[in-house]
Protein backbone atom coordinates (compact mmCIF):
# COMPACT_ATOMS: atom_id res chain seq x y z
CA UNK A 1 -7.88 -22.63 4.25
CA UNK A 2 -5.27 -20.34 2.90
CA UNK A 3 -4.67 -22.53 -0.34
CA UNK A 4 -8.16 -22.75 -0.91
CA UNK A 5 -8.90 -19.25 -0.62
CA UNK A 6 -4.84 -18.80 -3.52
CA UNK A 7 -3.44 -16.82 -0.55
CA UNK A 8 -0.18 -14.38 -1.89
CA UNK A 9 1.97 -12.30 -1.41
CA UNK A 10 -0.73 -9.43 -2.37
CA UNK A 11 -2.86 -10.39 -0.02
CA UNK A 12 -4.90 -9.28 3.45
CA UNK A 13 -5.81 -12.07 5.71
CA UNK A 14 -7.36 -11.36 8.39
CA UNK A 15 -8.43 -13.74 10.71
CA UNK A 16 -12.00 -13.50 12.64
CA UNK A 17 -11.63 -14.82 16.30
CA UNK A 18 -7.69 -15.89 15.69
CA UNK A 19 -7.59 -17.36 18.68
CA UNK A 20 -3.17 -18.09 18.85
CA UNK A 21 -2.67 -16.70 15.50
CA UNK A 22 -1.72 -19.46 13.67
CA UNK A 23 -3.79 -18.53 10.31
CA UNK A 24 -2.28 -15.30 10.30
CA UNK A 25 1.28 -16.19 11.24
CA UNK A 26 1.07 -18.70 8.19
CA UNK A 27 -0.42 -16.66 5.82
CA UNK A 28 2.57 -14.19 6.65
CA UNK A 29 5.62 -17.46 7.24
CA UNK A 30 4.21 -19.19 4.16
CA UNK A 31 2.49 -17.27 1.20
CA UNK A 32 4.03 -13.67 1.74
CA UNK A 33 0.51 -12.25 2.74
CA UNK A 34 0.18 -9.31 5.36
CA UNK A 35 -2.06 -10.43 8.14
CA UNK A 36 -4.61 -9.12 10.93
CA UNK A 37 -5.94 -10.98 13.76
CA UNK A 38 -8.86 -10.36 15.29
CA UNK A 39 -9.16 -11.32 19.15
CA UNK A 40 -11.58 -10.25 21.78
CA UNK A 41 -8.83 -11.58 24.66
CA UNK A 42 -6.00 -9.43 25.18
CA UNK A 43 -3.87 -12.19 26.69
CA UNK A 44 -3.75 -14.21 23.41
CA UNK A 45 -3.51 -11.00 21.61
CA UNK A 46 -0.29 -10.56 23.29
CA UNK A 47 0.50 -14.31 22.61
CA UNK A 48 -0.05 -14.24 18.88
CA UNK A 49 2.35 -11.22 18.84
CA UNK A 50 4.99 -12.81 20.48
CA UNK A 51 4.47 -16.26 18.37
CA UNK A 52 4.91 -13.62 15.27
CA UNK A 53 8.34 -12.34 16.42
CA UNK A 54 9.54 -15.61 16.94
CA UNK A 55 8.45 -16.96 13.36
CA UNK A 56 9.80 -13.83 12.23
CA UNK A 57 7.11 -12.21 10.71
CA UNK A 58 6.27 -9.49 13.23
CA UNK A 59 6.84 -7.03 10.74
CA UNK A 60 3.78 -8.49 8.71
CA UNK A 61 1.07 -9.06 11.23
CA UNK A 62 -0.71 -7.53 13.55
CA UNK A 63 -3.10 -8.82 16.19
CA UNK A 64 -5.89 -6.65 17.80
CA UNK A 65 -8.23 -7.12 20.91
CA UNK A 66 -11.35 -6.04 19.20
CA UNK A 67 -14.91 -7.13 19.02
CA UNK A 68 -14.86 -9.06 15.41
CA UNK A 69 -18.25 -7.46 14.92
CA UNK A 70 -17.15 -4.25 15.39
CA UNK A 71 -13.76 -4.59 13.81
CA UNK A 72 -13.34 -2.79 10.48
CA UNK A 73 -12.29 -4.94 7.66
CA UNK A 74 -12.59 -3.07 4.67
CA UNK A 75 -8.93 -3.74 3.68
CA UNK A 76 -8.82 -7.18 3.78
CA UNK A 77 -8.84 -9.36 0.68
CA UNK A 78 -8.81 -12.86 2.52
CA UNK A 79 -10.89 -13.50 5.65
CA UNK A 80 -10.85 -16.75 7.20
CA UNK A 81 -13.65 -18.02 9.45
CA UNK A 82 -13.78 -20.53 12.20
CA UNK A 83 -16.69 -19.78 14.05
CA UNK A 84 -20.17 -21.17 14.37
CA UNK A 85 -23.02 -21.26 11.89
CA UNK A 86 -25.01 -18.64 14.05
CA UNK A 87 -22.03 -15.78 14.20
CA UNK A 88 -21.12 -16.76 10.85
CA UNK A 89 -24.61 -15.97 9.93
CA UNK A 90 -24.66 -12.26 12.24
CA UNK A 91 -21.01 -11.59 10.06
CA UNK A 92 -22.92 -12.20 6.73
CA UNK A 93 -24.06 -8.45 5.74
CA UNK A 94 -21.11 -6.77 7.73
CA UNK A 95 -19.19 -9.22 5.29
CA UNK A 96 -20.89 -8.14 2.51
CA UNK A 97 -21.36 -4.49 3.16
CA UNK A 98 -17.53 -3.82 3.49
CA UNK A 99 -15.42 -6.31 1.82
CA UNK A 100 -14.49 -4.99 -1.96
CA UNK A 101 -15.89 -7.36 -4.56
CA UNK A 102 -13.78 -10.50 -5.82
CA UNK A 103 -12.15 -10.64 -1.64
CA UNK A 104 -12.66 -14.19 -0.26
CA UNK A 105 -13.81 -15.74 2.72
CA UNK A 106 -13.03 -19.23 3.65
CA UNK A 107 -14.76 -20.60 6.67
CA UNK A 108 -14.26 -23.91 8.30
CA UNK A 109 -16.96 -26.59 9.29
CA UNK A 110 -19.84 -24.14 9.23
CA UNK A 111 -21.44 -22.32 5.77
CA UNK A 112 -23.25 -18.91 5.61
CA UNK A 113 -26.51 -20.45 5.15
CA UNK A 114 -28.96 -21.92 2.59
CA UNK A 115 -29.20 -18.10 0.06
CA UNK A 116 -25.37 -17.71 -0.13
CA UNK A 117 -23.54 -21.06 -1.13
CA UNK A 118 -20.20 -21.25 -1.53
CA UNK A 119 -18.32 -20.92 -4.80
CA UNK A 120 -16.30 -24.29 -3.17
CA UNK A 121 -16.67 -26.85 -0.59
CA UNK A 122 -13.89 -28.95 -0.30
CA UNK A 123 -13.21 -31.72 2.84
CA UNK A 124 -10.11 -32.02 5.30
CA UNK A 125 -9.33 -34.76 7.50
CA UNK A 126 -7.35 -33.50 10.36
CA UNK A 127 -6.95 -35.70 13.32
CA UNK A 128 -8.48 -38.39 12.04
CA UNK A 129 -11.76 -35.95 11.69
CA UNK A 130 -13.71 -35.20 8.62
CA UNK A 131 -14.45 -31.47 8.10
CA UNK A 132 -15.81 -28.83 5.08
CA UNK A 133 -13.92 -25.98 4.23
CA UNK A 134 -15.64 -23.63 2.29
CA UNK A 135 -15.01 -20.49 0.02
CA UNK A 136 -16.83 -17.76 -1.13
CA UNK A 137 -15.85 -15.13 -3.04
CA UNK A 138 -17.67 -11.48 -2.87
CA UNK A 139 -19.64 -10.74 -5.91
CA UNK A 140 -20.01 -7.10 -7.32
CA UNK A 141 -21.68 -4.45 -6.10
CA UNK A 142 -25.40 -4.11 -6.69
């Protein structure tokens, strides 16, 4: 996800629903990036954080215990998406209405719907699994 969306060290990942943190941690460990995670349970909040120190990369990343829909985002450049078609699809205009033009989203196994494709689709295998991985990148102000 974070190669497909040309993750660096000028980056803002944040992560929607990061779960353990891993997306964020190797956005940080691996490609320089600053990172924010997004969690609405405070236990894996506080699990992410400590999985940061340990990689060493506390000092990059942060993880909140936030409501993803409510969370602002308007300084990200990267967001990365593994949720399902239906809250992908509720993210959509909050997406659109604050992420600055030419940031990218990459979402995994589920799209944004028929009137916004992506600019790429490519496909994983992972665990013997077939998945999409797609990328969009936000187009300019109307």
């Amino acid at each position: 996800m974070l190669r497909l969306a040309g993750v660096n060290a000028n980056d803002v990942v944040y992560d929607l629903g990061s779960g353990d943190g891993r997306i964020v941690i190797a956005a940080a460990r691996d490609f320089g990036a600053r990172g924010v995670g997004i969690e609405i349970d405070p236990g894996l909040v506080a699990y992410s954080t400590e999985l940061a120190r340990k990689a060493g990369v506390g000092d990059r990343v942060t993880f909140r215990s936030d409501d993803l829909l409510e969370a602002n985002l308007s300084d990200a450049t990267v967001v990365t998406l593994y949720l399902s078609y239906d809250m992908n699809q509720r993210l959509r205009p909050k997406l659109l209405r604050e992420l600055r033009p030419g940031s990218r989203i990459v979402s995994h196994d589920y799209d944004m719907g028929p009137d916004w494709l992506p600019n790429q689709t490519i496909q994983v295998t992972w665990r013997d699994r077939k998945s999409n991985v797609f990328l969009w990148v936000v187009p300019p102000k109307s």
